[in-house]
Structure formats: structure tokens, C-alpha cells
Protein backbone atom coordinates (compact mmCIF):
# COMPACT_ATOMS: atom_id res chain seq x y z
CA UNK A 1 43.11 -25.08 12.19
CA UNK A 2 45.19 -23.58 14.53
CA UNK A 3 43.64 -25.07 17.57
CA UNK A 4 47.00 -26.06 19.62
CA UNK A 5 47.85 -29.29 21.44
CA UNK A 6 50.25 -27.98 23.89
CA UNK A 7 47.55 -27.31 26.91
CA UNK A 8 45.73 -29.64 25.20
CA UNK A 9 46.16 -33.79 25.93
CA UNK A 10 45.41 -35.78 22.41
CA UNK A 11 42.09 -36.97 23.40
CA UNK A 12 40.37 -33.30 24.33
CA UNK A 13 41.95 -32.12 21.33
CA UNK A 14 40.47 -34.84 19.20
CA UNK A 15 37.54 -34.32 20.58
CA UNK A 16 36.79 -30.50 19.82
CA UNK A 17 38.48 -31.56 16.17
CA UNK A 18 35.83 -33.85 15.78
CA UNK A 19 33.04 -31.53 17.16
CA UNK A 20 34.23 -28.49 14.69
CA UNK A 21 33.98 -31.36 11.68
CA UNK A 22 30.50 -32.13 12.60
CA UNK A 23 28.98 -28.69 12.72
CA UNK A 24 31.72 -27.83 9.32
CA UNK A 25 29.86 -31.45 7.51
CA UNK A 26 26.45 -30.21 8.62
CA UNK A 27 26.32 -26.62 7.19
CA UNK A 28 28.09 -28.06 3.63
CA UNK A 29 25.82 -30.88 3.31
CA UNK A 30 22.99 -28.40 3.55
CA UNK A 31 24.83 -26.08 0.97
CA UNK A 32 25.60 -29.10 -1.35
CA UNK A 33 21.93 -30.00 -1.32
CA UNK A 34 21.35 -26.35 -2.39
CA UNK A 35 23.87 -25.99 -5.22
CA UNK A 36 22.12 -29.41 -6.38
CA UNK A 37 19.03 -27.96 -6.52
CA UNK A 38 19.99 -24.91 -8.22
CA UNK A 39 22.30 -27.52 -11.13
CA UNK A 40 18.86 -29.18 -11.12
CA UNK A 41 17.11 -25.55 -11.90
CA UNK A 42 19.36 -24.18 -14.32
CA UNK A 43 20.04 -27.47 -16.34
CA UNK A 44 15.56 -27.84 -17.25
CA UNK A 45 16.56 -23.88 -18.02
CA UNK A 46 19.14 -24.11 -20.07
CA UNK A 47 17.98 -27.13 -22.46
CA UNK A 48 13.66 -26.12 -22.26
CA UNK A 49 13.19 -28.55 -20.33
CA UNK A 50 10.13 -29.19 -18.00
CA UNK A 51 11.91 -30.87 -15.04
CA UNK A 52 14.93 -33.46 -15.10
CA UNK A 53 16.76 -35.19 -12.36
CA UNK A 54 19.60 -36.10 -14.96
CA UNK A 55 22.67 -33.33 -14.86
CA UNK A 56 26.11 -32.48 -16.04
CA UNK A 57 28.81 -32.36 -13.53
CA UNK A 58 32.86 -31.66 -13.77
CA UNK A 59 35.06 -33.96 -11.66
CA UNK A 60 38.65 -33.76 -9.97
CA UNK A 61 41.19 -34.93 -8.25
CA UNK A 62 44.07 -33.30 -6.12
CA UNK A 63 46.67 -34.39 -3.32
CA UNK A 64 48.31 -33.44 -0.14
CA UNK A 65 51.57 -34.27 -1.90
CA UNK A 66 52.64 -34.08 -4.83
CA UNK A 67 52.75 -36.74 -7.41
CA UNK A 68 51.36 -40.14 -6.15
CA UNK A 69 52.42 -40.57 -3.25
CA UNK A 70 50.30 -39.04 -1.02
CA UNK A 71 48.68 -40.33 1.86
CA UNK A 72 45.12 -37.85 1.16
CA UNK A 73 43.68 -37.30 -1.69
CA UNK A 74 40.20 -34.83 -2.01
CA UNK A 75 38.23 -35.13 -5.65
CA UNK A 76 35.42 -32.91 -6.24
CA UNK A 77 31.98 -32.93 -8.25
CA UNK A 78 31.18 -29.57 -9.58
CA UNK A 79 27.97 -28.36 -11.64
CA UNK A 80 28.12 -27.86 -15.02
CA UNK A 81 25.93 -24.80 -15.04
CA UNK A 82 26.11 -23.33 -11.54
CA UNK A 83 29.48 -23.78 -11.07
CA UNK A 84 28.71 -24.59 -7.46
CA UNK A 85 30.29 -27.60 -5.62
CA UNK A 86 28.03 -30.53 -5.30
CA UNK A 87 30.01 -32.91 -3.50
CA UNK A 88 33.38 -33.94 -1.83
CA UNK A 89 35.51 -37.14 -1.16
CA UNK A 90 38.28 -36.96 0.90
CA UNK A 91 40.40 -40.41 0.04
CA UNK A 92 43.42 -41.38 3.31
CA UNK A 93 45.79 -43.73 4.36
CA UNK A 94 46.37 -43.98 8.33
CA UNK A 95 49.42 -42.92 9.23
CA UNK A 96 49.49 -45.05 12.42
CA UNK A 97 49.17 -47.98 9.76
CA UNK A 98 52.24 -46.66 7.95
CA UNK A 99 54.31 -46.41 10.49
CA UNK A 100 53.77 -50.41 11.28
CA UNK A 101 54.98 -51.31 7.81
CA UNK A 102 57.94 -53.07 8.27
CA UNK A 103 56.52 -55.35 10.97
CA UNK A 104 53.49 -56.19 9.08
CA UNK A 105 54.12 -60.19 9.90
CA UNK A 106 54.73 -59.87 13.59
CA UNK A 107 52.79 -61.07 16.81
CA UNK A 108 53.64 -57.61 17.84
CA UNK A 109 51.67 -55.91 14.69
CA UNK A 110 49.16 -57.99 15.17
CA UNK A 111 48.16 -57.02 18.65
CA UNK A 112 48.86 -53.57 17.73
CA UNK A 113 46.18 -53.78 14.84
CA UNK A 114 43.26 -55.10 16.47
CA UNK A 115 43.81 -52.75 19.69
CA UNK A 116 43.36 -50.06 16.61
CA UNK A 117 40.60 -51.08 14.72
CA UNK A 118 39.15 -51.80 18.14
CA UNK A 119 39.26 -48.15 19.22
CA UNK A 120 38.33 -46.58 15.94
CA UNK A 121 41.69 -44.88 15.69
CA UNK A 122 42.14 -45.99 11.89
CA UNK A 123 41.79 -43.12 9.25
CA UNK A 124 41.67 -45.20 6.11
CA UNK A 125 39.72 -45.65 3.41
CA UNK A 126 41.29 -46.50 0.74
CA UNK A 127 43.76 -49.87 -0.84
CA UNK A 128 45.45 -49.36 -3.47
CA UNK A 129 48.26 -46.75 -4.76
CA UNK A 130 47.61 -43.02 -3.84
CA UNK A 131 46.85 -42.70 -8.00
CA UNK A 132 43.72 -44.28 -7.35
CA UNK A 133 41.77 -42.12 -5.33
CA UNK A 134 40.31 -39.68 -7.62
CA UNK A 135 38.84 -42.76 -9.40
CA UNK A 136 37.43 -44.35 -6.34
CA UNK A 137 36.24 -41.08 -4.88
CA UNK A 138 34.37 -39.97 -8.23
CA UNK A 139 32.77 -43.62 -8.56
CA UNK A 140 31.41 -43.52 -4.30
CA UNK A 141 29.74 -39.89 -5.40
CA UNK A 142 28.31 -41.06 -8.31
CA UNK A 143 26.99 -44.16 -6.49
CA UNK A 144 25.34 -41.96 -3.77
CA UNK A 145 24.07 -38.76 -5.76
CA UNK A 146 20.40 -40.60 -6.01
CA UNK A 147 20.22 -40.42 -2.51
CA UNK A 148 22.23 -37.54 -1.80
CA UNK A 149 20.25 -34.74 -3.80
CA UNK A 150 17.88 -36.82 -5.88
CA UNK A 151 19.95 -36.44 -9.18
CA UNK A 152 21.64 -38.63 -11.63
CA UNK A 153 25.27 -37.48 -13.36
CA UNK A 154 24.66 -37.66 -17.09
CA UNK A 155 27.32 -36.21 -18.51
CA UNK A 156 31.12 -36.14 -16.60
CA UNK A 157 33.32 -33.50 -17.67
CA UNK A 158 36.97 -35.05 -17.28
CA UNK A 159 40.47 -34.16 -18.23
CA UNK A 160 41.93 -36.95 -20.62
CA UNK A 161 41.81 -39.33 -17.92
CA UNK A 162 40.46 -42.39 -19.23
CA UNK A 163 41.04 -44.10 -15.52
CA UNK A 164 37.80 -41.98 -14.09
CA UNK A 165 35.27 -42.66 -17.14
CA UNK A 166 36.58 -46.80 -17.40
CA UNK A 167 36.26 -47.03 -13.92
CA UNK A 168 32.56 -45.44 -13.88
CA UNK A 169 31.83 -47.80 -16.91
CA UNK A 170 32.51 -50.42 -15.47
CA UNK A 171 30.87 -49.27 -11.74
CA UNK A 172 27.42 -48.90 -12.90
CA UNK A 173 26.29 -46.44 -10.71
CA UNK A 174 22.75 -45.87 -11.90
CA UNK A 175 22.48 -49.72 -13.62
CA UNK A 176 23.37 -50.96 -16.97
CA UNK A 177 20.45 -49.46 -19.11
CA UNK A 178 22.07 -45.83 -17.98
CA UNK A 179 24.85 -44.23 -20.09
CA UNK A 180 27.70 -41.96 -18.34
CA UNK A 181 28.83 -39.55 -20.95
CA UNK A 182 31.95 -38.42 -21.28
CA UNK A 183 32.93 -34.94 -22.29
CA UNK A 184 36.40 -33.36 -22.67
CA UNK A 185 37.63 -30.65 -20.83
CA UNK A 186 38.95 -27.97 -23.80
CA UNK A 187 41.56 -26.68 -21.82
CA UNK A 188 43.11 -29.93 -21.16
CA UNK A 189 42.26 -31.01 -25.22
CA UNK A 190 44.28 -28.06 -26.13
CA UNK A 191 47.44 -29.05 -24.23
CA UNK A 192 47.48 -32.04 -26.03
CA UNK A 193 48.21 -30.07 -29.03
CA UNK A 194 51.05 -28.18 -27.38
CA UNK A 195 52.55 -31.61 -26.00
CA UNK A 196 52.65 -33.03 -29.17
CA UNK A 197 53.89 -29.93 -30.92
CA UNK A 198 57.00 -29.89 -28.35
CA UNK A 199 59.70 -30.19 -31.08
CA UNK A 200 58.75 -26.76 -32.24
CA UNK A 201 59.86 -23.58 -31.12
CA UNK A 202 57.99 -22.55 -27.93
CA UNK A 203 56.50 -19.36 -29.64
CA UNK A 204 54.97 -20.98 -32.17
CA UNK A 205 54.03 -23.93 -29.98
CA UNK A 206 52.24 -21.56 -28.12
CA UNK A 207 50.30 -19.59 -30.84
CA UNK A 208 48.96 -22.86 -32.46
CA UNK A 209 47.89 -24.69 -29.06
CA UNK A 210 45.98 -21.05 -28.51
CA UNK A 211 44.78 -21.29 -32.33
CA UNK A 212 43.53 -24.76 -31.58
CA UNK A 213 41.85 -24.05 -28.67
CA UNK A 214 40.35 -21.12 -29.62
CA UNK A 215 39.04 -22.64 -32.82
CA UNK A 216 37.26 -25.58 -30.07
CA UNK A 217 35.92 -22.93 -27.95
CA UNK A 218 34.59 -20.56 -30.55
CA UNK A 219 32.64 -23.43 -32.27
CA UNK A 220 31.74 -25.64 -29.56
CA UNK A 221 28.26 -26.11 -31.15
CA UNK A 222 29.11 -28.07 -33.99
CA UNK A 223 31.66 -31.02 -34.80
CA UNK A 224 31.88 -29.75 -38.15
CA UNK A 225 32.50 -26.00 -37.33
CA UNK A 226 35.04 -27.23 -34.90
CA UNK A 227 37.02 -29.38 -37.47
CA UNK A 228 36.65 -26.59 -39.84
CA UNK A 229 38.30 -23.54 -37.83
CA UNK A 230 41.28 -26.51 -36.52
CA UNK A 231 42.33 -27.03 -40.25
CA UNK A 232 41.91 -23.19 -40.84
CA UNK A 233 45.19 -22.46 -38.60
CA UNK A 234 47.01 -25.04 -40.05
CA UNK A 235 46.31 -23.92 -43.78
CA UNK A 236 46.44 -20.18 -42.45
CA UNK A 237 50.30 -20.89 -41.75
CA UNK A 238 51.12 -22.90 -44.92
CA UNK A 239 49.66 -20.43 -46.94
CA UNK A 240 51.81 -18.16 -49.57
CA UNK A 241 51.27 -15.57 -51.61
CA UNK A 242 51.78 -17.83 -54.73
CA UNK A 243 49.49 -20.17 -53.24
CA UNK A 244 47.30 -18.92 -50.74
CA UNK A 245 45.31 -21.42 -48.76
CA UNK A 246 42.48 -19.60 -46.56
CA UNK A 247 39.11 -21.34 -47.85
CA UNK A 248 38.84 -22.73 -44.24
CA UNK A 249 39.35 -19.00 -42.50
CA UNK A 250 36.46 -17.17 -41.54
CA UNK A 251 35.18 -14.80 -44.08
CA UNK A 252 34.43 -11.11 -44.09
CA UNK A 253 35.76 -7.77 -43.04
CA UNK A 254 35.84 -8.61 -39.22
CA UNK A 255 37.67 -11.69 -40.08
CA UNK A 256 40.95 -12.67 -37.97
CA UNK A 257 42.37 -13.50 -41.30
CA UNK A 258 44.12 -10.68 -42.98
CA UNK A 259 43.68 -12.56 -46.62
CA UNK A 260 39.84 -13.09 -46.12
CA UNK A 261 39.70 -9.22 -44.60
CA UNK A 262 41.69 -8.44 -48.12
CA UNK A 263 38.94 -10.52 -50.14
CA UNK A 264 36.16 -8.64 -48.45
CA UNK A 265 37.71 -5.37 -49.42
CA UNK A 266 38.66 -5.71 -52.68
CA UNK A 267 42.24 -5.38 -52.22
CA UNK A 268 43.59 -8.43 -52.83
CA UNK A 269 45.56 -7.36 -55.96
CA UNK A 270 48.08 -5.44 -53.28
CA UNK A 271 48.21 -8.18 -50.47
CA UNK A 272 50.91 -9.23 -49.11
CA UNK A 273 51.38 -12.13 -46.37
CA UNK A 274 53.28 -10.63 -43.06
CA UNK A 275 54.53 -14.00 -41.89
CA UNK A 276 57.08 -16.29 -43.24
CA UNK A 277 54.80 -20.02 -43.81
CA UNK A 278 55.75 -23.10 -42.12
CA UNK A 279 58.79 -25.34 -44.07
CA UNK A 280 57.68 -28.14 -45.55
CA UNK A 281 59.03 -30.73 -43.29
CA UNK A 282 57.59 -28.86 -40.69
CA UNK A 283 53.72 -29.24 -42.15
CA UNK A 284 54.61 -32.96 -42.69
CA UNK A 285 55.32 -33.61 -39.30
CA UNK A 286 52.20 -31.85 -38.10
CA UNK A 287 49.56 -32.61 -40.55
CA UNK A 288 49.59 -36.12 -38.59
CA UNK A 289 48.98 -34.36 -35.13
CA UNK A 290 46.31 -32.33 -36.51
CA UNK A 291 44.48 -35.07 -37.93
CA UNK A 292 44.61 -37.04 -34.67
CA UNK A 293 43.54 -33.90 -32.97
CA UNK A 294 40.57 -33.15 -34.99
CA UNK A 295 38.82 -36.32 -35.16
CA UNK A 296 35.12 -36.51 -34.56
CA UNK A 297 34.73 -38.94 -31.77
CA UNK A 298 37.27 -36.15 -29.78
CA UNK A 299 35.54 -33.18 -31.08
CA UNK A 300 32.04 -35.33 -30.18
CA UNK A 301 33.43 -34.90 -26.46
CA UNK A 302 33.84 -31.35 -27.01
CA UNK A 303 30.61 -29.90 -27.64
CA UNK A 304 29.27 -27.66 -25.22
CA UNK A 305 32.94 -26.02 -24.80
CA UNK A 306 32.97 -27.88 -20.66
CA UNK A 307 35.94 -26.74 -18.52
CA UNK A 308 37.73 -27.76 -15.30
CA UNK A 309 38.55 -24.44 -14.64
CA UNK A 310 35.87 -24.45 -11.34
CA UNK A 311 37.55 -27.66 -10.34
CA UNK A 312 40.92 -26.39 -10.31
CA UNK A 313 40.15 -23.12 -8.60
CA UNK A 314 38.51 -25.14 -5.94
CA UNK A 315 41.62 -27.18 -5.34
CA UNK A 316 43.99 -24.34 -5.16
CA UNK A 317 41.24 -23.23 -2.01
CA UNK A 318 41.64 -26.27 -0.22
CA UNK A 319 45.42 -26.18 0.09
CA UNK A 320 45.39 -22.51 1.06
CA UNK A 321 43.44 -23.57 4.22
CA UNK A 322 45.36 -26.59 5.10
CA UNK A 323 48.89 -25.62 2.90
CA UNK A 324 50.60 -28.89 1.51
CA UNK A 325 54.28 -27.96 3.07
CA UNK A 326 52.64 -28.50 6.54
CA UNK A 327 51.64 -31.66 8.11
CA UNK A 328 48.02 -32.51 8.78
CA UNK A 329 45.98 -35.44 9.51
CA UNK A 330 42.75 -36.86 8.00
CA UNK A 331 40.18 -34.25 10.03
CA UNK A 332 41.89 -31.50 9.01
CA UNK A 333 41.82 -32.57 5.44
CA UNK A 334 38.65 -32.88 5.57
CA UNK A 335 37.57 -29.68 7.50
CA UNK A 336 39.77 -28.00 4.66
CA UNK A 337 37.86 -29.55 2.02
CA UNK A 338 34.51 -28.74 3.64
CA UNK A 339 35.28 -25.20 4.40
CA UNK A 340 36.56 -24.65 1.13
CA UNK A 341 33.34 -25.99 -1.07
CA UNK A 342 31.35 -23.71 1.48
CA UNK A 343 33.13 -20.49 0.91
CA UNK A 344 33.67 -21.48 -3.11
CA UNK A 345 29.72 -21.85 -3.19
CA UNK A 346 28.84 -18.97 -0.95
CA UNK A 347 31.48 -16.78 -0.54
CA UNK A 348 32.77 -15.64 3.21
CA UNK A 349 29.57 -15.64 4.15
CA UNK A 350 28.89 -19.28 4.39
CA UNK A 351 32.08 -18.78 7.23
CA UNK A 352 29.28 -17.23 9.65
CA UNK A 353 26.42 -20.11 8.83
CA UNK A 354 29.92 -22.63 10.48
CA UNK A 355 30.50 -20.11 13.41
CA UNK A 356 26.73 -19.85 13.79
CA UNK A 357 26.08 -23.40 13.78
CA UNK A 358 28.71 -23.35 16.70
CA UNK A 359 26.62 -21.37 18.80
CA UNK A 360 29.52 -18.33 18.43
CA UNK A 361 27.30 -14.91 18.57
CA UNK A 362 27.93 -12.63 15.60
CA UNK A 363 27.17 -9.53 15.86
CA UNK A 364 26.70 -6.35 13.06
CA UNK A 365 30.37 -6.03 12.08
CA UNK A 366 30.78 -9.74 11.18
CA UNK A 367 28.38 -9.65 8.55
CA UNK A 368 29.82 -6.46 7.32
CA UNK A 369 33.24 -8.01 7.50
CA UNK A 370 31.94 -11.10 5.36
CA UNK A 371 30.05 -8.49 2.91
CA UNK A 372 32.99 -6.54 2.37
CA UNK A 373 35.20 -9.51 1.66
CA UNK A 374 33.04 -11.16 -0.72
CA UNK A 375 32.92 -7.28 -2.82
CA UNK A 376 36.40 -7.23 -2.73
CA UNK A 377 37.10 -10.66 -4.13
CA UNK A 378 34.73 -10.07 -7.04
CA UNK A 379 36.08 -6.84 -7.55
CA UNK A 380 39.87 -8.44 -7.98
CA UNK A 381 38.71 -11.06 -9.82
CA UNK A 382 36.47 -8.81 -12.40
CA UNK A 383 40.25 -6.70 -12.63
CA UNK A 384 42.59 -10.09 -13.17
CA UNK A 385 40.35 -10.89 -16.01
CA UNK A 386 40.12 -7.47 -17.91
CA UNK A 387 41.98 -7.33 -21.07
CA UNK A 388 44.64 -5.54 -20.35
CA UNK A 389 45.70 -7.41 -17.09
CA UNK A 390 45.06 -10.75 -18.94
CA UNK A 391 46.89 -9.53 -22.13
CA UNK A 392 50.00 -8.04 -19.90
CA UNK A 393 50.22 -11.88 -18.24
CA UNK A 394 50.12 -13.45 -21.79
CA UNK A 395 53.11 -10.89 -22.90
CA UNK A 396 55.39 -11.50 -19.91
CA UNK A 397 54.96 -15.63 -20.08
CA UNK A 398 56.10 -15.05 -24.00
CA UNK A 399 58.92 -13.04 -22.69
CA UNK A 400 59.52 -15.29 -20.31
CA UNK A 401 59.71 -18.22 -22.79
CA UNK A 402 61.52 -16.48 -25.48
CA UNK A 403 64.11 -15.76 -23.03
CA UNK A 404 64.79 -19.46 -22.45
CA UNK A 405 64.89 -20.59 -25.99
CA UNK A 406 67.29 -17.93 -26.12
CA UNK A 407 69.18 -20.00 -23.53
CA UNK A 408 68.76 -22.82 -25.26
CA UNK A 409 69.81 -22.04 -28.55
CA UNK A 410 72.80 -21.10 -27.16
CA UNK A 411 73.49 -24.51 -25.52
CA UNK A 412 73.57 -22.96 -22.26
CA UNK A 413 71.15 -22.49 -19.34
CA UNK A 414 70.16 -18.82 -18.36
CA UNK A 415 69.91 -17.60 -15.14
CA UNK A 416 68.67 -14.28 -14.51
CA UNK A 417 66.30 -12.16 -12.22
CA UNK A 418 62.68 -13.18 -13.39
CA UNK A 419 63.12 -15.74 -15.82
CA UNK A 420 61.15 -18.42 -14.29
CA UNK A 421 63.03 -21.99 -14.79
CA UNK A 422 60.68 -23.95 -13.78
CA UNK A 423 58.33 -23.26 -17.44
């Protein structure tokens, strides 16, 4: 928003703010509705069924500032199968409010206070700490999908935080004969195996929390096949060859396993394993980690192989538009919420239904402009993802990382053009 005050009083300003967030609120209510009906579509799709009004949705939270102190939070309902945003909450304290703390028990603040509830200058909406919102926020959209889009949220796709689910629990949004379900977010699952892991070395800490999630994502269909492929890695690496251990690896010639690929071709007789297996002590102190990790009521969560990923991208979009080193007030926030689910949905394009709904006049090389923007992101996403981008990324984090256990090893810390500290 780079609209600026200086030939500007507060009140005109305001006021063209305020008309920009109305024409922004009307054009991504109409996309939400949209994106809703196309979750709505692809869900009966994707499970054969006739019509439902009952869908999956991934929810998040981010802030203005970091941590939990923040006086905005936005949270975010995304669907499951189109990947579209269905809905946003923008959470705020009033700064004004703030700014009155210390005289909180004063004639004075008292005045002050009803003069600004009186003249609708208050921006909050939310008591309570700033670690809150994303609960609050994800309960009021739950509590207003029925008459938002006509839909109920079956299933929520969280990250860990048991907060979010409790709190819907306990909310009832749909009444006490209807179940939320929870389901785990593998990506977030799988750094729970890396956290707990931390004593390791951060190689190997990384090649088993990759293991582990791979071994989710690859069997997401079954509890069983899940469990099954987790224990494989952790026998893979325990494995000699005076005792090898690889019932629980995959079998056949394709196999990841080198042992299994050696069964399959009858060349066992000559195999030898490349890898040193873990101590002892070491498979001890991880069998317990693995077992907590590979339970069925977690796994349960996991079917379906659900992701945060759209959720986080979406956040990341927000605070390009409004960045979180620069100071902004509750509008803006919003606006930058709203413009960002637009253009997440429907690319730069949904930038000329805003500018249209403003009565702007767009002419021939504004379309092209949005067409040729929306290629060109799709194009440089399609290239970040190909192997050999992805796998050159993966090598120089390891490098990266091995360079700072290096460091640390040595009881010193190392400081060096492109080792990253903060990992």
C-alpha cells in the first residue's frame, strides 16, 4: 500500500484505505466462494461420491512479528484437494489501546476509552496473548463455513498443535453429534523425528528424519504399510553382514535396499554392506523414539499423506505484500491477507478483477501483463522443483551442515563466507 499520508490528512486517507478494503473483501469473498465450490467438486470426485457438503481443509497460523508477541495475527483455511484458499482471519490488538497501558486505572483513560469506542476507532478483536489467535481465528471460520459456502470441515489438517484441534473440540462448531477429525501434517510428523534424534550427528539426523518421512509418505494408505517401511530404516542401519536384518525392506530388483536388490539377483553369496551399522548404544537410545513415532493412533492421523505446504506458501505471500520489518496497521493487514488468497487462488490475474472492481479501465496490455506473469511463475516453479535443482539444494544444506559439525567438533564456532549460522 503505498498510498502516502503526506498530502493526505488521516481521515481522507482512512477513508480511501477503507474504500480499497471493501472492493479487495468483495472480489475474495466471491473467489473464496469459488475455491469452495470447486473443494466441494473435487472432494464427491475424489472419494465416488454423489454429492457431500462435508470437506477436508488445512489450517494456519502466522504473525506480523515474530514469536508471540505480535499485535496481528492472519490464520488461513486451505482445501485439501484444490489447494485453493477458502477463508481468512485476520486476529489484532489496537494500537491506540496499547499505547494507554500504563494508565489503564485513570479518569483520564477512561474518558479517552469511551471517546474511542464511541468513534469506532478501535481495531481489536481479540483478548488474550498474541499465541492465541490462530486458535480463535480457526474456531470463528469453522463456526461460519455453513453459512459462508454451505460446507462443513470434516477433517482439519494441523501441525502438532494440539491447541487448534482442543479448542475446536471443545467449540462445537457444527453441534455435538459432529466429529472434527484430526489429521497430521507429514512434514511436521517428520521433524519430530529429527528433534528427538538431536543428539546424533546432523548427517545422520538428517538421512533418518528423510527415511522416516519418506517411509509416511510412500505408504500413506495403510497404517500397517506405514509402520512397516518406519522399522525398515531402523533395521536397514543395524543390519550386518553376520546378521543382516532387512525382512522389513522392500523386496525386489528395484528395491532401495541394496541387500533385498542382492536377494533378487542371486548374489547374495558376494554381498557386502557399504555402511558401517549403528553402535549399540546408539540403537538403544533410538529404538524408544521409533516406537513412539510409529504408533498407530499417530500413523491413524497420517493417512492420506495431508501437508501444510499450501498454508505455508500462502503465508510467506502475505508478508511479501505488507513485509514484517515495516510498520502497518490493521487495514493493511488485512488488504495483504486478502490480496494474497486472491492472487494464491488465481494467479495475477485475480489483481485486474480488484482494479476492475475499482472502476480502473484496463486495457489489452494489462491482461497480457497478468498472462505473462502467471507463465512465468509456473515456469520457475516447474524449474525449482526439477531434480536436479531440488537435489543441488539438498547437497549444499548437507554441506552446509557438515561444515558446522566440523566447527563443532572442534569446540570452536566457524565463520566463513556461506556457511549459514543460523541452521
Amino acid at each position: 500500500m503505498d498510498i502516502s499520508s503526506s498530502f493526505l490528512n488521516q481521515s481522507t486517507y482512512d477513508f480511501y484505505i477503507g474504500k480499497i478494503y471493501e472492493c479487495i473483501d468483495t472480489v475474495a469473498q466471491t473467489l473464496f466462494s469459488s475455491a469452495a465450490q470447486e473443494e466441494k467438486k473435487l472432494t464427491s470426485l475424489e472419494n465416488d461420491l454423489q454429492d457431500t457438503t462435508d470437506v477436508s481443509v488445512s489450517g494456519d497460523g502466522t504473525w506480523k512479528k515474530r514469536g508471540f508477541a505480535s499485535l496481528y495475527g492472519v490464520s488461513s483455511l486451505i482445501g485439501h484437494y484444490s489447494g485453493k484458499v477458502l477463508d481468512v482471519f485476520v486476529k489484532s490488538y489496537c494500537k491506540l489501546c496499547e499505547s494507554w497501558k500504563n494508565k489503564l486505572d485513570t479518569a483520564e483513560y477512561e474518558e479517552w476509552k469511551e471517546e474511542h469506542i464511541k468513534t469506532n476507532q478501535c481495531t481489536a478483536n481479540h483478548i488474550g496473548p498474541s499465541g492465541n489467535m490462530e486458535v480463535s481465528s480457526i474456531i470463528e471460520m469453522f463456526k461460519r463455513s455453513i453459512v459462508k459456502h454451505g460446507l462443513r470441515y470434516m477433517n482439519y489438517i494441523g501441525d502438532g498443535d494440539s491447541k487448534t484441534y482442543s479448542g475446536l473440540l471443545k467449540a462445537q462448531p457444527y453441534g455435538e453429534d459432529f466429529v472434527i477429525n484430526k489429521k497430521e501434517c507429514v512434514g511436521h510428523v517428520q521433524k519430530r523425528m529429527g528433534t528427538r534424534l538431536r543428539k546424533l550427528t546432523s548427517k545422520l539426523i538428517d538421512k533418518l528424519t528423510v527415511y522416516y518421512g519418506l517411509a509416511i509418505r510412500r505408504n500413506c494408505e495403510s497404517v500397517e504399510k506405514m509402520k512397516d517401511a518406519i522399522w525398515a530404516t531402523y533395521y536397514h542401519y543395524s543390519s550386518t553382514d553376520k546378521k543382516p536384518q532387512h525382512d522389513k525392506c522392500p523386496k525386489g530388483p528395484d528395491s532401495w535396499c541394496a541387500w533385498q536388490r542382492a536377494s533378487a539377483t542371486n548374489t547374495l553369496s558376494s554381498f557386502k554392506h557399504e555402511y558401517t551399522p549403528l553402535p549399540d548404544e546408539v540403537l538403544i537410545a533410538m529404538k524408544p523414539i521409533y516406537e513412539n513415532l510409529s504408533k498407530d493412533e499417530l500413523l491413524e492421523r497420517c493417512v492420506g499423506g495431508f501437508t501444510l505446504n499450501n498454508n505455508e506458501s500462502f503465508n510467506q505471500l502475505i508478508w511479501k505484500i505488507t513485509p514484517k520489518i515495516l510498520p502497518a496497521g490493521s487495514k493493511i493487514v488485512n488488504i495483504a491477507a486478502l490480496v494474497a488468497a486472491c492472487t494464491f487462488n488465481e494467479g495475477t490475474s485475480a489483481l485486474l478483477l480488484i482494479m476492475h472492481g475499482m472502476d480502473l479501465k484496463l486495457g489489452r496490455n494489462s491482461h497480457e501483463y497478468a498472462r505473462i506473469s502467471d507463465e512465468n511463475r509456473v515456469c520457475a516453479a516447474e524449474k525449482k522443483s526439477a531434480s536436479e535443482t531440488r537435489e543441488a539444494r539438498i547437497r549444499h544444506r548437507q554441506e552446509q551442515k557438515d561444515a558446522l559439525d566440523i566447527a563443532t567438533a572442534a569446540g570452536s564456532l566457524l565463520y566463513s563466507p556461506g556457511i549459514d549460522d543460523s541452521l
